[in-house]
N, C-alpha and C. Protein backbone atom coordinates (compact mmCIF):
# COMPACT_ATOMS: atom_id res chain seq x y z
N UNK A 1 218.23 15.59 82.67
CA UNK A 1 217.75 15.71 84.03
C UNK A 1 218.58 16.73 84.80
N UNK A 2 217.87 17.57 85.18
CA UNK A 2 218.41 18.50 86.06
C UNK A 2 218.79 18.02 87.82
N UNK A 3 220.29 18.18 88.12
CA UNK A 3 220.76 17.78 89.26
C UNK A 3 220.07 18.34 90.28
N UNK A 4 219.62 17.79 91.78
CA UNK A 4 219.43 18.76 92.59
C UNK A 4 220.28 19.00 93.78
N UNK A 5 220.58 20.56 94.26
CA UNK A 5 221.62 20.12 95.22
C UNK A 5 221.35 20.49 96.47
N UNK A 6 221.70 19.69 97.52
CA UNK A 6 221.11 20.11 98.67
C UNK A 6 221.54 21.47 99.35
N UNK A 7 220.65 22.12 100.02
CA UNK A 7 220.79 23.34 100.27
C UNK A 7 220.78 23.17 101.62
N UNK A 8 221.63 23.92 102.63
CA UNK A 8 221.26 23.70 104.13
C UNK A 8 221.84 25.47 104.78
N UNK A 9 220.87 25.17 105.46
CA UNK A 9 221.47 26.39 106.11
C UNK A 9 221.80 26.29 107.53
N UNK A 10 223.08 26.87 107.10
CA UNK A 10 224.21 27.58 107.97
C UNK A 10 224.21 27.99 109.14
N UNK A 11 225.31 27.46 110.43
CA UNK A 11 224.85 28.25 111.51
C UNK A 11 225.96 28.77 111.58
N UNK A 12 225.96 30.26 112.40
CA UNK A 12 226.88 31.34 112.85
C UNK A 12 227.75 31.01 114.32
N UNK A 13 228.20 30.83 114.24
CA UNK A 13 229.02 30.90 116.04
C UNK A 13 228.49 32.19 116.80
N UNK A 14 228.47 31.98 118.13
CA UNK A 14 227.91 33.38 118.81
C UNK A 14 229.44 33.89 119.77
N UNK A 15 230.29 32.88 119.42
CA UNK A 15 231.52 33.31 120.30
C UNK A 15 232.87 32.39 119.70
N UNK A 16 233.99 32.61 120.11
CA UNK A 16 235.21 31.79 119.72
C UNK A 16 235.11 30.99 120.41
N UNK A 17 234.42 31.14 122.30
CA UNK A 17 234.53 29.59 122.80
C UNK A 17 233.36 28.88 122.21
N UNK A 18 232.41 29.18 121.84
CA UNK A 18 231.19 28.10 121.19
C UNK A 18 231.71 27.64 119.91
N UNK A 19 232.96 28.26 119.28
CA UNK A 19 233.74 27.76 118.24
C UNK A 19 234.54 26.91 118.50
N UNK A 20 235.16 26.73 119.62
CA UNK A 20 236.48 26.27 120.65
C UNK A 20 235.34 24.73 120.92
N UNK A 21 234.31 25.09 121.86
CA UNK A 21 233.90 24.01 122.38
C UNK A 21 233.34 22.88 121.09
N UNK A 22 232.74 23.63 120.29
CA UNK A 22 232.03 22.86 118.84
C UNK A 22 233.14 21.93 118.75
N UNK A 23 234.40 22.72 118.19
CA UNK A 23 235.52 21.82 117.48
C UNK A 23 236.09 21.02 118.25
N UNK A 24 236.08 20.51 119.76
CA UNK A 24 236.74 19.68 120.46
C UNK A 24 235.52 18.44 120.29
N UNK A 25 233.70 19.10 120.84
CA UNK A 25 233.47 18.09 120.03
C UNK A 25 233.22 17.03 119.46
N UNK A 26 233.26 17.80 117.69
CA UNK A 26 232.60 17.36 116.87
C UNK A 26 234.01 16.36 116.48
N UNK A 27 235.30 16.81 117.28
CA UNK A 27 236.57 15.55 116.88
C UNK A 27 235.99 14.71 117.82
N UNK A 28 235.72 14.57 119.06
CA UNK A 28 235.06 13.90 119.59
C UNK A 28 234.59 12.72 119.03
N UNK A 29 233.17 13.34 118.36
CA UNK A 29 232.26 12.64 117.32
C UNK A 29 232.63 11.54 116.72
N UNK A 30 233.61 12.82 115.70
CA UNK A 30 234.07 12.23 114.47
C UNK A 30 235.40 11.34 114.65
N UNK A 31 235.83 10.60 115.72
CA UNK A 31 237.35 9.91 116.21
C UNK A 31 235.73 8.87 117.53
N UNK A 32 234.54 8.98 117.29
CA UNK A 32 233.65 7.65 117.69
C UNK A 32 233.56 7.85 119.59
N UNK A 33 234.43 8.58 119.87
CA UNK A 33 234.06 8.34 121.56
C UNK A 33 232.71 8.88 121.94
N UNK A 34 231.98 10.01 121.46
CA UNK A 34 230.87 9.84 122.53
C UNK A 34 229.81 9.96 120.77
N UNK A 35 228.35 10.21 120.98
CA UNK A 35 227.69 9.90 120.21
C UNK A 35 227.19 11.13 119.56
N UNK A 36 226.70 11.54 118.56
CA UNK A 36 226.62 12.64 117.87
C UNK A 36 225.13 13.08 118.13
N UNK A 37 224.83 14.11 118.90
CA UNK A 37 223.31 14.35 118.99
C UNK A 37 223.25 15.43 118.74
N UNK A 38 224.40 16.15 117.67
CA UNK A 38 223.74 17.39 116.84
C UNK A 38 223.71 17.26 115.12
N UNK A 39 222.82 16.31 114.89
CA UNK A 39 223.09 15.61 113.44
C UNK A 39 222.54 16.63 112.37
N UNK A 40 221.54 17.67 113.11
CA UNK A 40 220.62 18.70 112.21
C UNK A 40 221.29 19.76 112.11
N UNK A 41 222.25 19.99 113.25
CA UNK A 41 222.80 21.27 112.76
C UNK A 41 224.34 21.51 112.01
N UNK A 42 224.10 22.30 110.43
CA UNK A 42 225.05 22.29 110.52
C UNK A 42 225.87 23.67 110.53
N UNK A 43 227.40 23.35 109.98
CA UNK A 43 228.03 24.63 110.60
C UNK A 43 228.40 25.47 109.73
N UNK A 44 229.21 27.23 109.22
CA UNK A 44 229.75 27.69 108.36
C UNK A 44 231.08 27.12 108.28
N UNK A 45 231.79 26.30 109.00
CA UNK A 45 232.78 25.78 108.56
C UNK A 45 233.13 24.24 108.96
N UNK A 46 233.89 23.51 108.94
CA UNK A 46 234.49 22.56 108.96
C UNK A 46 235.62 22.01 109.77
N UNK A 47 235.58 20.71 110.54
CA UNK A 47 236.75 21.07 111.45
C UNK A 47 238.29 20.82 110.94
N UNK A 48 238.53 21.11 109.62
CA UNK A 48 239.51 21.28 109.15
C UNK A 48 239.58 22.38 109.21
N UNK A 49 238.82 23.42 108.58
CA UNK A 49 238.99 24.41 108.65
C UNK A 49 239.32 25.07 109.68
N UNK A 50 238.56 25.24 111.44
CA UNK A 50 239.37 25.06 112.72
C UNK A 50 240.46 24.86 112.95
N UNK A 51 240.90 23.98 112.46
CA UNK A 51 242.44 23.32 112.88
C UNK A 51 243.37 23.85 112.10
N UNK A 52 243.08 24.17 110.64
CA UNK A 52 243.95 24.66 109.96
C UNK A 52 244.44 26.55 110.94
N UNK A 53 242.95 26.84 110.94
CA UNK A 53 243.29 28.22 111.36
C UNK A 53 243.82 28.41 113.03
N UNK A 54 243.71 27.45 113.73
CA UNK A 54 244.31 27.35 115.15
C UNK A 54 245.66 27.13 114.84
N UNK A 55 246.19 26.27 113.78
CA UNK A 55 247.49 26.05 113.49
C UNK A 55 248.02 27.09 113.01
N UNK A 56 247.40 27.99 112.14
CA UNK A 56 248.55 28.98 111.19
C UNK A 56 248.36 30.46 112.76
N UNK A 57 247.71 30.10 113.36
CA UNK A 57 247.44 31.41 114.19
C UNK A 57 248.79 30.87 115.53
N UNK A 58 248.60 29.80 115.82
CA UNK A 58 250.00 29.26 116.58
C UNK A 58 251.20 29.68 115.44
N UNK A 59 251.55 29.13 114.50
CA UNK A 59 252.62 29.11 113.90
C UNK A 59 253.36 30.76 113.36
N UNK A 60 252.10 31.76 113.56
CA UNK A 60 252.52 33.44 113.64
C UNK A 60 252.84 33.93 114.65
N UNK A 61 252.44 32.84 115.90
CA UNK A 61 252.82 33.13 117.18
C UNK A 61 252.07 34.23 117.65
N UNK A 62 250.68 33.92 117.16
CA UNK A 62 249.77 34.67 118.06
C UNK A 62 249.17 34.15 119.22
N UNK A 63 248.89 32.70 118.99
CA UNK A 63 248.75 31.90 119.71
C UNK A 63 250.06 31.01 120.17
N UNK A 64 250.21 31.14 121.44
CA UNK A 64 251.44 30.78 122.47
C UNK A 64 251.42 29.35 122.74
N UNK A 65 252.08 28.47 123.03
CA UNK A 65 252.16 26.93 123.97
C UNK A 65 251.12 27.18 124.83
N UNK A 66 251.41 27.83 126.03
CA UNK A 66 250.60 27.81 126.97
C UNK A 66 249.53 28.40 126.72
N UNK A 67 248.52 29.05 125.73
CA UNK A 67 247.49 29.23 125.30
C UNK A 67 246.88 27.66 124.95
N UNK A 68 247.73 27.27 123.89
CA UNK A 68 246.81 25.98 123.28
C UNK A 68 246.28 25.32 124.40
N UNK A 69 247.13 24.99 125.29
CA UNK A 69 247.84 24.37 126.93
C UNK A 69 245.95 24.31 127.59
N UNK A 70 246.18 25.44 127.76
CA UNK A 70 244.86 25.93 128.34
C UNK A 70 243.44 25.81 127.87
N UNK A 71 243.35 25.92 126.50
CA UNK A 71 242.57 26.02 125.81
C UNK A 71 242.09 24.18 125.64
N UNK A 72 243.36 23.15 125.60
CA UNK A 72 243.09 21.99 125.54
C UNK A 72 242.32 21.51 126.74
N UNK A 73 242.99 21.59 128.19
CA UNK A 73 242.90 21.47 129.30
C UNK A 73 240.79 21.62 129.25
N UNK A 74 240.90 22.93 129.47
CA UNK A 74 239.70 23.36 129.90
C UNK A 74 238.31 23.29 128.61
N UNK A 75 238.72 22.95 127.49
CA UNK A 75 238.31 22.07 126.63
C UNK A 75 237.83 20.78 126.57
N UNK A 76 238.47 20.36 127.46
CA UNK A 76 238.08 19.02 127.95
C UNK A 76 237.41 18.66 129.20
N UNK A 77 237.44 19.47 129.56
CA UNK A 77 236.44 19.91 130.78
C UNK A 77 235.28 20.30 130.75
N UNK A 78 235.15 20.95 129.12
CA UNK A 78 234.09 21.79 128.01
C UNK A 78 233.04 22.97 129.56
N UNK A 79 234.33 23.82 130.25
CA UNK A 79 234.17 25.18 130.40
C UNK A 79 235.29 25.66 130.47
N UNK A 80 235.44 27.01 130.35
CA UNK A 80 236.21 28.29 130.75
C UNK A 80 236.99 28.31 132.23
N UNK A 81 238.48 28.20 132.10
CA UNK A 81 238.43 28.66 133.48
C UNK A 81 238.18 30.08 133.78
N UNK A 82 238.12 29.78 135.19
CA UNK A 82 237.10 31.32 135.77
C UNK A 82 238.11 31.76 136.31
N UNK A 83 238.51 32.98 136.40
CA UNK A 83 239.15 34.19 136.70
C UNK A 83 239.05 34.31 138.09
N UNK A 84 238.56 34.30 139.12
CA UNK A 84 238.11 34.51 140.42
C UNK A 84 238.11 33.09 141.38
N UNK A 85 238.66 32.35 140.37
CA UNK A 85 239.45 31.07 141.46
C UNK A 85 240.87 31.38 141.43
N UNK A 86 241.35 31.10 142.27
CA UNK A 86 242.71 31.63 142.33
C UNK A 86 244.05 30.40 141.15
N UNK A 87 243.26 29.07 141.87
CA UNK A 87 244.20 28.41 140.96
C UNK A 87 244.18 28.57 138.95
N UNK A 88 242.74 28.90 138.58
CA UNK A 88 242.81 29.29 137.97
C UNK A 88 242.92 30.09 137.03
N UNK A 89 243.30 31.29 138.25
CA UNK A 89 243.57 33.01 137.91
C UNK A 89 244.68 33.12 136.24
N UNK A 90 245.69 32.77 136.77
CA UNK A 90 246.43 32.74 134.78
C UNK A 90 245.74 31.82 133.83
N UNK A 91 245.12 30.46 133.96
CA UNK A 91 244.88 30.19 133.16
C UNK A 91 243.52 31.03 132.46
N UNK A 92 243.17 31.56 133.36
CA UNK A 92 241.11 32.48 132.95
C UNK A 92 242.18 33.09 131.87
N UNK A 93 243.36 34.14 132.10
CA UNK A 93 243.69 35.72 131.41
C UNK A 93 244.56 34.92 130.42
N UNK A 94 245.01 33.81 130.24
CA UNK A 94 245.56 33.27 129.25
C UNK A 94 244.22 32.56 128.48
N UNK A 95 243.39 32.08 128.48
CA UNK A 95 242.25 31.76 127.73
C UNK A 95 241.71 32.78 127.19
N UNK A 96 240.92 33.72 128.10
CA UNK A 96 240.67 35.24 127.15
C UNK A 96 241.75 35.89 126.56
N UNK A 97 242.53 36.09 126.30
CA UNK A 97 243.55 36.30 125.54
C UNK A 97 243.66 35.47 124.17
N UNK A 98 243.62 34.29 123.96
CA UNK A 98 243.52 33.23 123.04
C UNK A 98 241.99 33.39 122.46
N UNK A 99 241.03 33.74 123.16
CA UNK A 99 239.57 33.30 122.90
C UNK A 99 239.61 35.19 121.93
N UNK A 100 240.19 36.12 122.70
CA UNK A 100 240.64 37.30 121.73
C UNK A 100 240.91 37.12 120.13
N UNK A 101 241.98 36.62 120.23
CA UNK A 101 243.02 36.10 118.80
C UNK A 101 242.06 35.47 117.69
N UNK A 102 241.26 34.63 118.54
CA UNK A 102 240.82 33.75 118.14
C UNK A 102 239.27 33.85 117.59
N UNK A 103 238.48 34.96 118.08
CA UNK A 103 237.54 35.70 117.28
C UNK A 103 237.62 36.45 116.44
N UNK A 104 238.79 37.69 116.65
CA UNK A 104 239.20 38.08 115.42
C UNK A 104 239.14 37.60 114.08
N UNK A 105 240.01 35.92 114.26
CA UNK A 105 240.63 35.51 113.06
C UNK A 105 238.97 35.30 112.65
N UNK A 106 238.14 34.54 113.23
CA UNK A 106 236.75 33.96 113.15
C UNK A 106 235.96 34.84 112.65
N UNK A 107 235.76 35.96 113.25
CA UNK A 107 235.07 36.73 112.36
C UNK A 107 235.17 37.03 111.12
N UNK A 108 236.64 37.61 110.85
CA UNK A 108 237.49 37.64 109.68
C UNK A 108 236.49 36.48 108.31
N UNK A 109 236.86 35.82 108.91
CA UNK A 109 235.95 34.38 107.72
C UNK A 109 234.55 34.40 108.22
N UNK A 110 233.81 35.33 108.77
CA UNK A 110 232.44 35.26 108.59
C UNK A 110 231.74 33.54 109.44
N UNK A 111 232.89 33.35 110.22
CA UNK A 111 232.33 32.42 111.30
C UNK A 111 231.69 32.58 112.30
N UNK A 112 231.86 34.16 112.97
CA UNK A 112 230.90 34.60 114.33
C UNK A 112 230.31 35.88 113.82
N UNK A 113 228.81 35.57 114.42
CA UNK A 113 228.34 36.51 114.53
C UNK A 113 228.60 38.42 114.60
């Protein structure tokens, strides 16, 4: 008997924050607090894979403390701070800066578009 294996296709990221926001999340999800209502789609990677590469990109010190900082913060907020509020004037140019780093590496592995 010939095995069959499931085939699914793949979705692309259109940005590092739709990569950023996915992976906060699908831990979300997957750690039971809110409920999973994207069960059809799935992704080119894994949120290990995320975490691994947020970690080795901190640990080259491309990514800073106060990047992650920010990136957690307004992650959990699931938007961007905006540049043109004042309180959140450094955190906007410290997020794009990180959301920079952080497509690079993504593209690199054929995660964004």
């Amino acid at each position: 008997m010939e095995q069959q294996q499931a085939i699914y296709n793949t979705e692309k990221f259109q940005s590092s924050e739709q990569l950023w926001f996915w992976f906060l999340y699908s831990k979300s999800v997957r750690n039971g607090f809110i409920q999973n209502s994207m069960r059809g789609t799935r992704r080119v990677c894994e949120l290990v894979d995320v975490e691994t590469l947020i970690t080795k990109l901190y640990l080259s010190g491309k990514l800073t403390n106060e990047q992650l900082q920010v990136m957690k913060e307004f992650g959990d907020k699931r938007r961007a701070p905006h540049q043109y509020i004042w309180r959140e004037n450094r955190a906007a140019d410290q997020w794009r800066r990180a959301m920079d780093v952080i497509q690079d590496a993504a593209k690199s592995r054929g995660w964004i578009e």
